[in-house]
C-alpha atoms as a PDB file:
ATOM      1  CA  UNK A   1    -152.179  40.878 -78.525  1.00  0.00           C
ATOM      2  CA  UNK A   2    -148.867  41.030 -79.441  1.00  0.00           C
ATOM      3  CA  UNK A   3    -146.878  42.709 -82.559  1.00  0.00           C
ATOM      4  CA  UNK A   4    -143.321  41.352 -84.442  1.00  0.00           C
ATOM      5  CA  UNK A   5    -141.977  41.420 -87.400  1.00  0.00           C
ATOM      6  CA  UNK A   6    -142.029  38.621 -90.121  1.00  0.00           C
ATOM      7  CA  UNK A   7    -140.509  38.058 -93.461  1.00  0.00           C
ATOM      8  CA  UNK A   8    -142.041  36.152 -96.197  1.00  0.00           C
ATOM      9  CA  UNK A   9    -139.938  37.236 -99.209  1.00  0.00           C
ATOM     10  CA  UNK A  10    -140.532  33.471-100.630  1.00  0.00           C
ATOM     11  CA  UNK A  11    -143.271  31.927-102.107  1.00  0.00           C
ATOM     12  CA  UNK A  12    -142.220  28.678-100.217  1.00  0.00           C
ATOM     13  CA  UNK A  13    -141.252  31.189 -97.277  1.00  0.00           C
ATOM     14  CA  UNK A  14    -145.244  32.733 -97.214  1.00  0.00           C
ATOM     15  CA  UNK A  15    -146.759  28.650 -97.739  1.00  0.00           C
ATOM     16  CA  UNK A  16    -145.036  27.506 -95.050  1.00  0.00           C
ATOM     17  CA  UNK A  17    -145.483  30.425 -92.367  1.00  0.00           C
ATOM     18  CA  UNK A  18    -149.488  29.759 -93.621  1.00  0.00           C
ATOM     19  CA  UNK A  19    -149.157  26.193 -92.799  1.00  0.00           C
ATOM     20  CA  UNK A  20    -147.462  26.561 -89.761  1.00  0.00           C
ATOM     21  CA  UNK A  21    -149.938  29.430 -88.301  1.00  0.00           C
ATOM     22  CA  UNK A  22    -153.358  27.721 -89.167  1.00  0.00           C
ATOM     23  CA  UNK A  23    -152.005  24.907 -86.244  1.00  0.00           C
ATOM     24  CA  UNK A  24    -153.727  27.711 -84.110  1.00  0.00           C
ATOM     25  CA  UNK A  25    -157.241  28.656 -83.401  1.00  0.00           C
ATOM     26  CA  UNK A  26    -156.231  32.409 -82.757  1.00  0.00           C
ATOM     27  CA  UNK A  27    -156.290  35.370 -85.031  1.00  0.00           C
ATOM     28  CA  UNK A  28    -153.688  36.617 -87.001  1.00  0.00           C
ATOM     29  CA  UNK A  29    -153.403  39.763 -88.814  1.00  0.00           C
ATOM     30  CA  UNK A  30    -150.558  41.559 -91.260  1.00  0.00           C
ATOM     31  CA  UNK A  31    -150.114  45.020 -91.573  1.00  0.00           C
ATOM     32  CA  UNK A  32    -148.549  46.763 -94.292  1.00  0.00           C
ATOM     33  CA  UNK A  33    -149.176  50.410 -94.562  1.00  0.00           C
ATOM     34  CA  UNK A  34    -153.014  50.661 -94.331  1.00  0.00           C
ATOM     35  CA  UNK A  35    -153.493  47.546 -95.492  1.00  0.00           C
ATOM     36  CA  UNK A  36    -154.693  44.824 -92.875  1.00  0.00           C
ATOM     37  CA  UNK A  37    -155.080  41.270 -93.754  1.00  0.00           C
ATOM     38  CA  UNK A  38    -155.583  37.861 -92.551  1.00  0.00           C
ATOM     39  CA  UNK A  39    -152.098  36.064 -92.380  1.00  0.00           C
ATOM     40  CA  UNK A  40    -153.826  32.902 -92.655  1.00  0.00           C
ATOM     41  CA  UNK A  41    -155.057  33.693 -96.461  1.00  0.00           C
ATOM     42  CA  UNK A  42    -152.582  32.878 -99.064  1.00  0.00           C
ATOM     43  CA  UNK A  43    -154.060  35.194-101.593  1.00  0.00           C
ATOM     44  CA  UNK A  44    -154.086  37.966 -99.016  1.00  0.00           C
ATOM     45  CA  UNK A  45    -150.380  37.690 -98.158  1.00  0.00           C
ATOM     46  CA  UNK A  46    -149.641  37.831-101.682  1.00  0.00           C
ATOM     47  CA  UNK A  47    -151.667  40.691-101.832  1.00  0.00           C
ATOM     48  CA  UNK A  48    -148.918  43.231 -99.743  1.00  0.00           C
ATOM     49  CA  UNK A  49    -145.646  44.429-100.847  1.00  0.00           C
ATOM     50  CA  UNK A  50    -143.513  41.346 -99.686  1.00  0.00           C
ATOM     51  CA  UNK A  51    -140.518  43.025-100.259  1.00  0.00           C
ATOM     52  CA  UNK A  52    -139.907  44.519 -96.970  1.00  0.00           C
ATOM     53  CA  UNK A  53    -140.928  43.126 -93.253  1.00  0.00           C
ATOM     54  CA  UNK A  54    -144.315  43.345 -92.510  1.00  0.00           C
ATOM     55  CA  UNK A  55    -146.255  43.750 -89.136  1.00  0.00           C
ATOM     56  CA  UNK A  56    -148.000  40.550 -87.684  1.00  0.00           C
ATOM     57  CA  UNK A  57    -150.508  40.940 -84.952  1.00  0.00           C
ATOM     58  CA  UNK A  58    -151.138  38.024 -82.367  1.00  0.00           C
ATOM     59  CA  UNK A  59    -154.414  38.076 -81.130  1.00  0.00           C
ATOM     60  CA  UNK A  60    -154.067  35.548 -78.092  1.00  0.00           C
ATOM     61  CA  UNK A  61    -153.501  35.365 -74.408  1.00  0.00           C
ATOM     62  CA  UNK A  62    -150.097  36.251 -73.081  1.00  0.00           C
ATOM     63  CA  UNK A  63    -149.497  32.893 -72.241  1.00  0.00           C
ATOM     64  CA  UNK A  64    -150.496  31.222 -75.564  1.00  0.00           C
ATOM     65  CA  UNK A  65    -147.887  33.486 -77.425  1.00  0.00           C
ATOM     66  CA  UNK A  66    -145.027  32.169 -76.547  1.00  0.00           C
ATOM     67  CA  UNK A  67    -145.822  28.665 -77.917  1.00  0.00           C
ATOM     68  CA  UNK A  68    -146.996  30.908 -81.305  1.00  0.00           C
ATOM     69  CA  UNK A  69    -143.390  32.504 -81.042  1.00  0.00           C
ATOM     70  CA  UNK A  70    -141.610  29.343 -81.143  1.00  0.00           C
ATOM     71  CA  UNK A  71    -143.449  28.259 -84.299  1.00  0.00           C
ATOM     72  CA  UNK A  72    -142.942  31.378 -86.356  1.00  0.00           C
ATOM     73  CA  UNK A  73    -139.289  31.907 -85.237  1.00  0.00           C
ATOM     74  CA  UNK A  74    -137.687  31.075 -88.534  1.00  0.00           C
ATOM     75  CA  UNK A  75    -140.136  34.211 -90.180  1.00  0.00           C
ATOM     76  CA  UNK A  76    -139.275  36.590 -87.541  1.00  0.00           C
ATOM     77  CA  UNK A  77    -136.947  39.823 -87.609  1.00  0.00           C
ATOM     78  CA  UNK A  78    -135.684  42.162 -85.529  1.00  0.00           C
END
C-alpha cells in the first residue's frame, strides 16, 4: 500500500481522477479526518471536505504503483 496526496477541488477535477482510477482493478481509499471512503464513488468523494488535500491509499503491489502514479499525477501534491 502506498499513501499521497491528491487534490480534487473541481467537480471536473474529482470526475476525471474517478474515471481515470476505475482503469484499475485495485483498491483505493480517501482519508479525510476519520472519514474513509472509496475514491472510486463519486458521491463519496463529494462527501469530504474538498477544500484541502486529502489522503489516498493505494492498495496494490509495489510494482503496480508506479503505473497508478503516472495516471494520477496531474491530482497529486506534495
Amino acid at each position: 500500500m502506498k499513501t499521497v496526496k491528491v487534490s480534487l477541488n473541481s467537480i471536473d477535477k474529482v470526475k476525471s481522477f474517478v474515471n481515470d482510477i476505475n482503469r484499475f482493478d485495485y483498491d483505493f481509499d480517501l482519508t479525510s479526518g476519520r472519514y474513509v471512503i472509496d475514491a472510486k464513488s463519486i458521491m463519496g468523494i463529494f462527501s469530504l471536505d474538498l477544500s484541502k488535500a486529502i489522503d489516498l491509499n493505494i492498495h496494490a503491489d509495489s510494482d503496480q504503483i508506479d503505473e497508478v502514479l503516472k495516471v494520477i499525477k496531474p491530482y497529486i501534491v506534495e
